[in-house]
PDB file of N, CA and C in Angstrom:
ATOM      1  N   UNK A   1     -80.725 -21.589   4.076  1.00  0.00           N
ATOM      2  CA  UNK A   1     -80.912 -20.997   2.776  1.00  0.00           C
ATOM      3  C   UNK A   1     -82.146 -20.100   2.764  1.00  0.00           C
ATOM      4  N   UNK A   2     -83.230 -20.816   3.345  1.00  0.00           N
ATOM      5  CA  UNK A   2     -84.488 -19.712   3.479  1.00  0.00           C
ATOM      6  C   UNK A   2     -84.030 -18.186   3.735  1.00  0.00           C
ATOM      7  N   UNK A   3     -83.401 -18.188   5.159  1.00  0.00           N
ATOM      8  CA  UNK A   3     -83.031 -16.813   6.002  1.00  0.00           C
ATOM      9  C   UNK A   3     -82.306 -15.902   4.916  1.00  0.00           C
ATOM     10  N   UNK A   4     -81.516 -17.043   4.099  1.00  0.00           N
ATOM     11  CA  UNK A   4     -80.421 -15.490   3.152  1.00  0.00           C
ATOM     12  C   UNK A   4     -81.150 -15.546   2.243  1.00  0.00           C
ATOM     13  N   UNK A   5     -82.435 -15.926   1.450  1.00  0.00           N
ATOM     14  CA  UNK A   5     -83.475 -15.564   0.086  1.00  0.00           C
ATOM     15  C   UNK A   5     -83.909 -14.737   1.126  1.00  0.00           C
ATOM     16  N   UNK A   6     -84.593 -14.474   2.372  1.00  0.00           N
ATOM     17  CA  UNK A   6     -85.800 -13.445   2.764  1.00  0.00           C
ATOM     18  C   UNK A   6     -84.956 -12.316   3.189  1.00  0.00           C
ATOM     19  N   UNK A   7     -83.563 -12.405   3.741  1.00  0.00           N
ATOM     20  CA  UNK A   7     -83.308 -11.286   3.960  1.00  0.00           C
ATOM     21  C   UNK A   7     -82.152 -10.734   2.997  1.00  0.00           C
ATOM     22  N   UNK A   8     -82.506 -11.034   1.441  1.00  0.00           N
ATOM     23  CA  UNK A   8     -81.336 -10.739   0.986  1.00  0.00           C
ATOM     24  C   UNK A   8     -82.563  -9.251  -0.325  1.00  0.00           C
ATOM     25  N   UNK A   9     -83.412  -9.424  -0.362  1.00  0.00           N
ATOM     26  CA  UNK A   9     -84.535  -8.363  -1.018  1.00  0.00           C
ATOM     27  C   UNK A   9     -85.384  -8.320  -0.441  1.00  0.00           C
ATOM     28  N   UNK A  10     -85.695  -7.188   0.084  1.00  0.00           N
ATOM     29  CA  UNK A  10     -87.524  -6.625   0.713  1.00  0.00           C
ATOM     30  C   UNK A  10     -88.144  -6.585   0.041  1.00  0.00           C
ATOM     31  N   UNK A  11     -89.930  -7.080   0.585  1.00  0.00           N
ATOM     32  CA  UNK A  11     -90.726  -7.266  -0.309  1.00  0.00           C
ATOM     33  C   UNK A  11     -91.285  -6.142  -0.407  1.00  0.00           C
ATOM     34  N   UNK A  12     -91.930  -5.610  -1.362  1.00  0.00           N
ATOM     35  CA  UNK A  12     -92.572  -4.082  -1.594  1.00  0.00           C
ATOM     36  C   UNK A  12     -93.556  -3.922  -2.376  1.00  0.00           C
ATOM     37  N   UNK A  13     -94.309  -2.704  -1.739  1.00  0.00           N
ATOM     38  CA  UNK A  13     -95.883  -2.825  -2.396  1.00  0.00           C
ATOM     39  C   UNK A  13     -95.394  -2.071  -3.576  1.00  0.00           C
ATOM     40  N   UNK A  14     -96.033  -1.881  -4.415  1.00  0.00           N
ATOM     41  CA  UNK A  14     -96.349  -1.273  -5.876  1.00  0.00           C
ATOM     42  C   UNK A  14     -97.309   0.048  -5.633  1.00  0.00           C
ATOM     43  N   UNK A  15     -96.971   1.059  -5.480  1.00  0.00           N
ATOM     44  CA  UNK A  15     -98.129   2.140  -5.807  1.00  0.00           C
ATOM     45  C   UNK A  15     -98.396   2.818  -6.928  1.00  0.00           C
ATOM     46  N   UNK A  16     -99.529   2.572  -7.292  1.00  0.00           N
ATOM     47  CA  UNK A  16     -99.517   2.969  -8.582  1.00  0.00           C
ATOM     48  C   UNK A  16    -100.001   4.869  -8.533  1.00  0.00           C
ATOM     49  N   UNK A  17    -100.647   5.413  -7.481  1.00  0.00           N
ATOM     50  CA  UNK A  17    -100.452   6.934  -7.425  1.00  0.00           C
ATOM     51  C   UNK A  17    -100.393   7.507  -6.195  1.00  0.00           C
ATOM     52  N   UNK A  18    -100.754   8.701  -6.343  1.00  0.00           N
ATOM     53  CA  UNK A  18    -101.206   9.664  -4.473  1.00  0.00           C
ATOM     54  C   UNK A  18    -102.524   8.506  -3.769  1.00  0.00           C
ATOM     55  N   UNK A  19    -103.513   8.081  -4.347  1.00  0.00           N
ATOM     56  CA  UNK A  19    -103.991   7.821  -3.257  1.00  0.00           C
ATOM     57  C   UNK A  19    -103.752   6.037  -2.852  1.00  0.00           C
ATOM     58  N   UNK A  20    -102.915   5.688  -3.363  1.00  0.00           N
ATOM     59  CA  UNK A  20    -102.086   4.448  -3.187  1.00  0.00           C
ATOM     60  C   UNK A  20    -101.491   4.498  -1.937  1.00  0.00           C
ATOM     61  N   UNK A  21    -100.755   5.580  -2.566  1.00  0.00           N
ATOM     62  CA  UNK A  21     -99.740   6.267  -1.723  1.00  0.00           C
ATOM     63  C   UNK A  21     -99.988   6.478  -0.168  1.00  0.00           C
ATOM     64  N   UNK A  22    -101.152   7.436  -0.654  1.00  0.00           N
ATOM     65  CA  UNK A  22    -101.889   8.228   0.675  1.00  0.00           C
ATOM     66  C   UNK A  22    -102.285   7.291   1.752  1.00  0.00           C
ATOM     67  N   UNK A  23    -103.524   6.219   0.994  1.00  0.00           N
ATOM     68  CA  UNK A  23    -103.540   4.669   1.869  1.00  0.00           C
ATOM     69  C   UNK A  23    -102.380   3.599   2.945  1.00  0.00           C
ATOM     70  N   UNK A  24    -101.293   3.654   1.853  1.00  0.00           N
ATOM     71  CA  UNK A  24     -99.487   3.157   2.456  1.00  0.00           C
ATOM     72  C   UNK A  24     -99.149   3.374   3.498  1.00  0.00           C
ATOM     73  N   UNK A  25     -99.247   5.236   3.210  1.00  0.00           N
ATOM     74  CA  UNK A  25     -98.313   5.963   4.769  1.00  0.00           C
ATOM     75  C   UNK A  25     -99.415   5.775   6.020  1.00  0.00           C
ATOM     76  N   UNK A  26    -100.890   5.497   5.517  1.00  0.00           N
ATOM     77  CA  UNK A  26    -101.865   5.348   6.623  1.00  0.00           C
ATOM     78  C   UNK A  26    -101.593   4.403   7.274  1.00  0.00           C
ATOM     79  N   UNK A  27    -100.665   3.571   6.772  1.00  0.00           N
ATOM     80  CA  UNK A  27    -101.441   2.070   7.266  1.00  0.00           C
ATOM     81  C   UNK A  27    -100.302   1.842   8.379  1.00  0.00           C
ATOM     82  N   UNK A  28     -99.298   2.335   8.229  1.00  0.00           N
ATOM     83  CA  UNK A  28     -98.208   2.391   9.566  1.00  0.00           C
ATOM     84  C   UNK A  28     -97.531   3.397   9.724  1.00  0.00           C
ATOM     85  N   UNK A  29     -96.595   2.983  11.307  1.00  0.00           N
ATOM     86  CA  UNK A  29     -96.073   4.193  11.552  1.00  0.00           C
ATOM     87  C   UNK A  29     -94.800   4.565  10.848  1.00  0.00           C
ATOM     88  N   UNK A  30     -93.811   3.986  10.271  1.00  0.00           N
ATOM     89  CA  UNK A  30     -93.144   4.024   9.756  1.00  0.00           C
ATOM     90  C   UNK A  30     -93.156   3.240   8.329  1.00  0.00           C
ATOM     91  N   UNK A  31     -93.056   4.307   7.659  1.00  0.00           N
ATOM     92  CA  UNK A  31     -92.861   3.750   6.017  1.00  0.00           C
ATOM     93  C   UNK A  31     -91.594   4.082   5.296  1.00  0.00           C
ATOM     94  N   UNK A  32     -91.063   3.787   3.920  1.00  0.00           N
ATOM     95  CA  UNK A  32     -90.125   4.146   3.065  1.00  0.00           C
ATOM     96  C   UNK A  32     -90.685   3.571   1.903  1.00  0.00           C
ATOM     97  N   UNK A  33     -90.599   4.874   0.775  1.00  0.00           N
ATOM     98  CA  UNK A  33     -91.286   4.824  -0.520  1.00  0.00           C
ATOM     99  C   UNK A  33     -90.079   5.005  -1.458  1.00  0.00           C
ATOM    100  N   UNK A  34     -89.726   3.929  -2.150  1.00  0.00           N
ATOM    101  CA  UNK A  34     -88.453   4.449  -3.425  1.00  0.00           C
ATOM    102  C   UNK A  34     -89.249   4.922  -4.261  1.00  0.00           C
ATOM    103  N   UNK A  35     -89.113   6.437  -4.925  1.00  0.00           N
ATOM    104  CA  UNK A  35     -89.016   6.923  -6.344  1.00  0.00           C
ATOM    105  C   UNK A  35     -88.479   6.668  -7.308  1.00  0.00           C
ATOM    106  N   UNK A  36     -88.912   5.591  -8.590  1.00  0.00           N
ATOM    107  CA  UNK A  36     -87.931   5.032  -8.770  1.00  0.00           C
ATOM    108  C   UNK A  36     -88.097   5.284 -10.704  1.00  0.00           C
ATOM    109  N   UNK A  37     -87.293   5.009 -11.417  1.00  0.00           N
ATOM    110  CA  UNK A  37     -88.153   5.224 -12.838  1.00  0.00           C
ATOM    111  C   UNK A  37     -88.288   4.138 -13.710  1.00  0.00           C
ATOM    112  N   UNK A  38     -87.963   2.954 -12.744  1.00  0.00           N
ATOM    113  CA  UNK A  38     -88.189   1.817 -13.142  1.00  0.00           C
ATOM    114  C   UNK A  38     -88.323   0.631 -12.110  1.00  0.00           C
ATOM    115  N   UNK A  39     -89.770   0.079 -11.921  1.00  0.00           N
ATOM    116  CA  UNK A  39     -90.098  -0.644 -10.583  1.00  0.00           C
ATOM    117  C   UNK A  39     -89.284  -2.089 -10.969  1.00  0.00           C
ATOM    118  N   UNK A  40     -88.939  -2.746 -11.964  1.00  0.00           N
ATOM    119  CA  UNK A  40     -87.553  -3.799 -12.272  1.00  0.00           C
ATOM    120  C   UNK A  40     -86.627  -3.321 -12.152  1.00  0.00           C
ATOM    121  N   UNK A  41     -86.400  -2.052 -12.333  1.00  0.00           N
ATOM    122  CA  UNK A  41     -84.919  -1.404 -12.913  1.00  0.00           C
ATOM    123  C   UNK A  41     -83.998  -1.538 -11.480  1.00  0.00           C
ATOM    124  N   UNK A  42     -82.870  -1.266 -11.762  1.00  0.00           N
ATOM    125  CA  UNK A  42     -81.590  -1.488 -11.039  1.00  0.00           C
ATOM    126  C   UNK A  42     -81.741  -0.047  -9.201  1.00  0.00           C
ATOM    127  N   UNK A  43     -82.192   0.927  -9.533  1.00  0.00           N
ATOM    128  CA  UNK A  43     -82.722   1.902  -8.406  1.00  0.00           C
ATOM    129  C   UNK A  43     -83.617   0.757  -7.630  1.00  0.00           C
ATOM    130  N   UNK A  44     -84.791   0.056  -7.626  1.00  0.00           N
ATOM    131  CA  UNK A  44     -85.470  -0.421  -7.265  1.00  0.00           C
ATOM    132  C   UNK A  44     -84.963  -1.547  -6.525  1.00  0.00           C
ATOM    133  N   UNK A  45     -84.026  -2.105  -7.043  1.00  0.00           N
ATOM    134  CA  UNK A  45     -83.654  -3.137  -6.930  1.00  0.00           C
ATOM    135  C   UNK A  45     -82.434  -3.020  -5.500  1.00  0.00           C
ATOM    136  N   UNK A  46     -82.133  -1.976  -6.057  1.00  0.00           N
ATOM    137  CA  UNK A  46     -80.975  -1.403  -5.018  1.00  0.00           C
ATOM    138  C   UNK A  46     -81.837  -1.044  -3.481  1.00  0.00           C
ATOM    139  N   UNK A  47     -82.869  -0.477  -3.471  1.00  0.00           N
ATOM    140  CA  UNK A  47     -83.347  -0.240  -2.754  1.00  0.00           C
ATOM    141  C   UNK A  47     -84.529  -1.669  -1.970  1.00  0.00           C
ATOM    142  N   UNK A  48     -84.552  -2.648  -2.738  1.00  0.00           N
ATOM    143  CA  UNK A  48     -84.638  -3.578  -1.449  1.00  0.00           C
ATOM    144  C   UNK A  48     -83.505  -4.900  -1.084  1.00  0.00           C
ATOM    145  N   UNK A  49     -82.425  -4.485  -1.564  1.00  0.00           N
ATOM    146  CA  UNK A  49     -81.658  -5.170  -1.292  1.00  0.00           C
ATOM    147  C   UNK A  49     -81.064  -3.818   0.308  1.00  0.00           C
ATOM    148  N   UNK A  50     -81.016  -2.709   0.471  1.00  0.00           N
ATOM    149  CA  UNK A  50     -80.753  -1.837   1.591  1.00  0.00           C
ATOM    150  C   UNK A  50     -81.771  -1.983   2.476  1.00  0.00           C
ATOM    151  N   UNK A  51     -83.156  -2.295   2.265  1.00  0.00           N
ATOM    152  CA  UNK A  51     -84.217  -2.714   3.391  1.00  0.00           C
ATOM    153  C   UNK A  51     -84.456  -3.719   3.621  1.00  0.00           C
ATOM    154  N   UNK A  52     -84.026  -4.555   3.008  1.00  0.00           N
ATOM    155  CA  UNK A  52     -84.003  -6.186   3.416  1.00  0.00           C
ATOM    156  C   UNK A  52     -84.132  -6.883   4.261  1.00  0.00           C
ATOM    157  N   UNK A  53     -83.093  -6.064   5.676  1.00  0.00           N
ATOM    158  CA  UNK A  53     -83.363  -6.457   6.784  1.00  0.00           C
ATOM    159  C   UNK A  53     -84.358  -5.463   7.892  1.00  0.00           C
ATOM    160  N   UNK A  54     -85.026  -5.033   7.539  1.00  0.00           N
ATOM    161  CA  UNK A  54     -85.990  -3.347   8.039  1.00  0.00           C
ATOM    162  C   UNK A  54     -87.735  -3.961   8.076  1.00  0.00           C
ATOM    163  N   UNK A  55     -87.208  -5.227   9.039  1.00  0.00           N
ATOM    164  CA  UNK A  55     -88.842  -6.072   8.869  1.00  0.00           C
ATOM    165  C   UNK A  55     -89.692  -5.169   9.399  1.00  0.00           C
ATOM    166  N   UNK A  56     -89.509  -4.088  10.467  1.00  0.00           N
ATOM    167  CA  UNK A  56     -90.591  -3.135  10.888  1.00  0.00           C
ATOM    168  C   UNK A  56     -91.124  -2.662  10.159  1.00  0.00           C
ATOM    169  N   UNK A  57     -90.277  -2.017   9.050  1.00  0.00           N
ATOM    170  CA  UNK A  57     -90.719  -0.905   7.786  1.00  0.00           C
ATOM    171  C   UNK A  57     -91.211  -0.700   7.013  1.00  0.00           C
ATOM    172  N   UNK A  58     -93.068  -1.379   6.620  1.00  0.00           N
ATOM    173  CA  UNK A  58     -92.954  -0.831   5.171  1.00  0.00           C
ATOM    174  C   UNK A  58     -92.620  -0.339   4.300  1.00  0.00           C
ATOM    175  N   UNK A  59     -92.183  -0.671   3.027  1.00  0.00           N
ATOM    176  CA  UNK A  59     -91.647  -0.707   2.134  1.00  0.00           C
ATOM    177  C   UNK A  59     -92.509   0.071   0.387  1.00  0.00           C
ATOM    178  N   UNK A  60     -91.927   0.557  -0.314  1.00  0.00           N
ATOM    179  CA  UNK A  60     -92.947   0.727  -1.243  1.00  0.00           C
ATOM    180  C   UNK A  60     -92.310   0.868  -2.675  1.00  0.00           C
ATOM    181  N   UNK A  61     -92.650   1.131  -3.700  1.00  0.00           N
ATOM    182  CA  UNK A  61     -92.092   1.470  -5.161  1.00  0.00           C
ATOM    183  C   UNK A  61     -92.818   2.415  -5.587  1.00  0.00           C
ATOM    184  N   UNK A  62     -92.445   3.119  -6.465  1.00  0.00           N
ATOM    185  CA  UNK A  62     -93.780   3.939  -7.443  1.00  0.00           C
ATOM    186  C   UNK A  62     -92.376   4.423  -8.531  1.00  0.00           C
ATOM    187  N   UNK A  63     -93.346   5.093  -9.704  1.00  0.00           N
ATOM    188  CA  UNK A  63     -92.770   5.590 -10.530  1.00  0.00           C
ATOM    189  C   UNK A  63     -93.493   7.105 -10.940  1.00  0.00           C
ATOM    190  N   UNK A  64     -94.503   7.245  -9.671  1.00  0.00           N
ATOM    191  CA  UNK A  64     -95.487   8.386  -9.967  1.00  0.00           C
ATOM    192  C   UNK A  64     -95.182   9.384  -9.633  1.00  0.00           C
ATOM    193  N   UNK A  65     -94.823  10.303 -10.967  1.00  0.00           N
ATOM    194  CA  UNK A  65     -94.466  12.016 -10.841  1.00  0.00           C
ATOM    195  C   UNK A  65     -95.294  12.657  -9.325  1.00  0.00           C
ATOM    196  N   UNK A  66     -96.672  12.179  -9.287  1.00  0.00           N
ATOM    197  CA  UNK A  66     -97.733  12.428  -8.270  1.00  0.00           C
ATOM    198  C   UNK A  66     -97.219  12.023  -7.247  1.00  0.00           C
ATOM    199  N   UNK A  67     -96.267  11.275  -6.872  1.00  0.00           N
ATOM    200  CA  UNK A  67     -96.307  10.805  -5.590  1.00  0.00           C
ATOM    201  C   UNK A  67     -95.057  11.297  -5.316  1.00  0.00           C
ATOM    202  N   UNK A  68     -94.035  11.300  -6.306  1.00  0.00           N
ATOM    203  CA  UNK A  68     -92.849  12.204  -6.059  1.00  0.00           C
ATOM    204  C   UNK A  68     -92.907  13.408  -5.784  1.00  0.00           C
ATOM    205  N   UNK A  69     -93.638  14.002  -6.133  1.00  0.00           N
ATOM    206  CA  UNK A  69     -94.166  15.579  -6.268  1.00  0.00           C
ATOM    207  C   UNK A  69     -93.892  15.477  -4.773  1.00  0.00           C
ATOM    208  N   UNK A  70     -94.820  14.910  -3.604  1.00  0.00           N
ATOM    209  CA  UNK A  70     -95.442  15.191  -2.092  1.00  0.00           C
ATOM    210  C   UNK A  70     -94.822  14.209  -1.487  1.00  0.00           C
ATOM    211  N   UNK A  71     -93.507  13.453  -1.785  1.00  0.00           N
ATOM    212  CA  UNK A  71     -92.487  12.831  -0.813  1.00  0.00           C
ATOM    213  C   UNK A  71     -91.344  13.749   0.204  1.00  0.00           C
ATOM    214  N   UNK A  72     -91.355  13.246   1.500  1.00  0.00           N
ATOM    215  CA  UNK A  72     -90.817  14.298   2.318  1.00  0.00           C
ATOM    216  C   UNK A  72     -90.002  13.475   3.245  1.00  0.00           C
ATOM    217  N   UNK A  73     -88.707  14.056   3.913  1.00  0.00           N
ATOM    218  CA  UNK A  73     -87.841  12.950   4.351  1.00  0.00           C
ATOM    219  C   UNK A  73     -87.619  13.605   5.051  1.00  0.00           C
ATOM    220  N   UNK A  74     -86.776  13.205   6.669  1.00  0.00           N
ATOM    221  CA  UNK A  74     -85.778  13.651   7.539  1.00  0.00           C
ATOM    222  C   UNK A  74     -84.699  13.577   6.834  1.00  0.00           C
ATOM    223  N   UNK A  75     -83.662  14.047   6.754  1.00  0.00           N
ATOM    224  CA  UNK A  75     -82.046  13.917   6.686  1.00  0.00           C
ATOM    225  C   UNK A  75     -81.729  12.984   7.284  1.00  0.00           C
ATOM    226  N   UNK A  76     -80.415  12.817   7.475  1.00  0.00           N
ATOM    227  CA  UNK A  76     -79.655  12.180   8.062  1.00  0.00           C
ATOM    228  C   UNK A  76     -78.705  13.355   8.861  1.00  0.00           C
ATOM    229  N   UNK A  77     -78.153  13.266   9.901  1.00  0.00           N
ATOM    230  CA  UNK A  77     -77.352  14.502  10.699  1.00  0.00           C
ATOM    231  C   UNK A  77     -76.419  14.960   9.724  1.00  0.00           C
ATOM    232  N   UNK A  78     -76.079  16.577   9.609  1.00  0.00           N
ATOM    233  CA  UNK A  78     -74.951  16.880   8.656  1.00  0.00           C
ATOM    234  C   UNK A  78     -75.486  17.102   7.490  1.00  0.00           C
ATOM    235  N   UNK A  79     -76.536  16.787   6.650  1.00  0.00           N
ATOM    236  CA  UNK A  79     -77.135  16.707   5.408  1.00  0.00           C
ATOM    237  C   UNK A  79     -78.318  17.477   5.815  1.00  0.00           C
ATOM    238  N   UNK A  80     -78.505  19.157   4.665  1.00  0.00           N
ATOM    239  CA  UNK A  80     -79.807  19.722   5.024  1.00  0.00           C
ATOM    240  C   UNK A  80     -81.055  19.328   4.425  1.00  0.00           C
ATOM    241  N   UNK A  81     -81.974  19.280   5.050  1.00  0.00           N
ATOM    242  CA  UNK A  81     -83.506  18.779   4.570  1.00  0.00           C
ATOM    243  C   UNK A  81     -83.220  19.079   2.967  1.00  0.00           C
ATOM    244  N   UNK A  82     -83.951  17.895   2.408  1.00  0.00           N
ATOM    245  CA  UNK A  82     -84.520  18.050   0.890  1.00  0.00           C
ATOM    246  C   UNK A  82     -83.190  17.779   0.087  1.00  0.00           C
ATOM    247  N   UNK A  83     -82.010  17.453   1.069  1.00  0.00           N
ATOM    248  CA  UNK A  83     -80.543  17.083   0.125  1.00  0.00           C
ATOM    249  C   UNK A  83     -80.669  16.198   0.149  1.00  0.00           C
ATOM    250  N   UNK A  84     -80.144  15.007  -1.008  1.00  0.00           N
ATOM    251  CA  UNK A  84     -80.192  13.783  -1.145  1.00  0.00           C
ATOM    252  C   UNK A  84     -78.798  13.501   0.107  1.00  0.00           C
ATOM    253  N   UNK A  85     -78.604  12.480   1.037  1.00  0.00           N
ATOM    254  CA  UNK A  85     -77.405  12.045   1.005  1.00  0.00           C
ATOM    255  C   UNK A  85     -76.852  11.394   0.126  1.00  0.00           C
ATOM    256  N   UNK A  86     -75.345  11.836  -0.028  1.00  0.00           N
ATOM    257  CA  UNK A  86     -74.069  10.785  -0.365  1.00  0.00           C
ATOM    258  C   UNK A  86     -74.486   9.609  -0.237  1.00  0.00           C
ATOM    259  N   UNK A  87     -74.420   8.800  -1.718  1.00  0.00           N
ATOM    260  CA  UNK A  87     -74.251   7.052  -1.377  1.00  0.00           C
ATOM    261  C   UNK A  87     -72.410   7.142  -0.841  1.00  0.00           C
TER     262      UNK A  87
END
């Protein structure tokens, strides 16, 4: 029962702006930050139930226009930079 509570939601920091933020991406090599417009809300939620099992990955939340502003992603193959993929 432990194994399916820990890997069924990732745990995730809270940033509350850019230099939250800025600190986060310092602290490893690989991160993922949801933009979200509600850190309870159902986006949020969705998004650590998909990293759940991504124990390498820091993890993060925010709801900050500031931090959305200067978020930057690879694609996925087939999808051009700055396009959301298809759920």
């Amino acid at each position: 029962m432990d194994f399916v509570k820990e890997n069924s939601y990732a745990s995730v920091t809270s940033l509350a702006g850019q230099p939250d933020a800025d600190a986060f991406v310092a602290s490893a090599d690989v991160v993922a930050i949801a933009i979200v417009d509600d850190e309870d809300g159902a986006d949020a939620l969705a998004f650590r139930k998909a990293t759940a099992c991504s124990h390498t990955v820091k993890k993060a939340v925010t709801t900050s226009a500031a931090v959305a502003g200067k978020v930057r992603y690879l694609a996925p193959p087939g999808v051009a930079p700055g396009v959301r993929a298809p759920h």
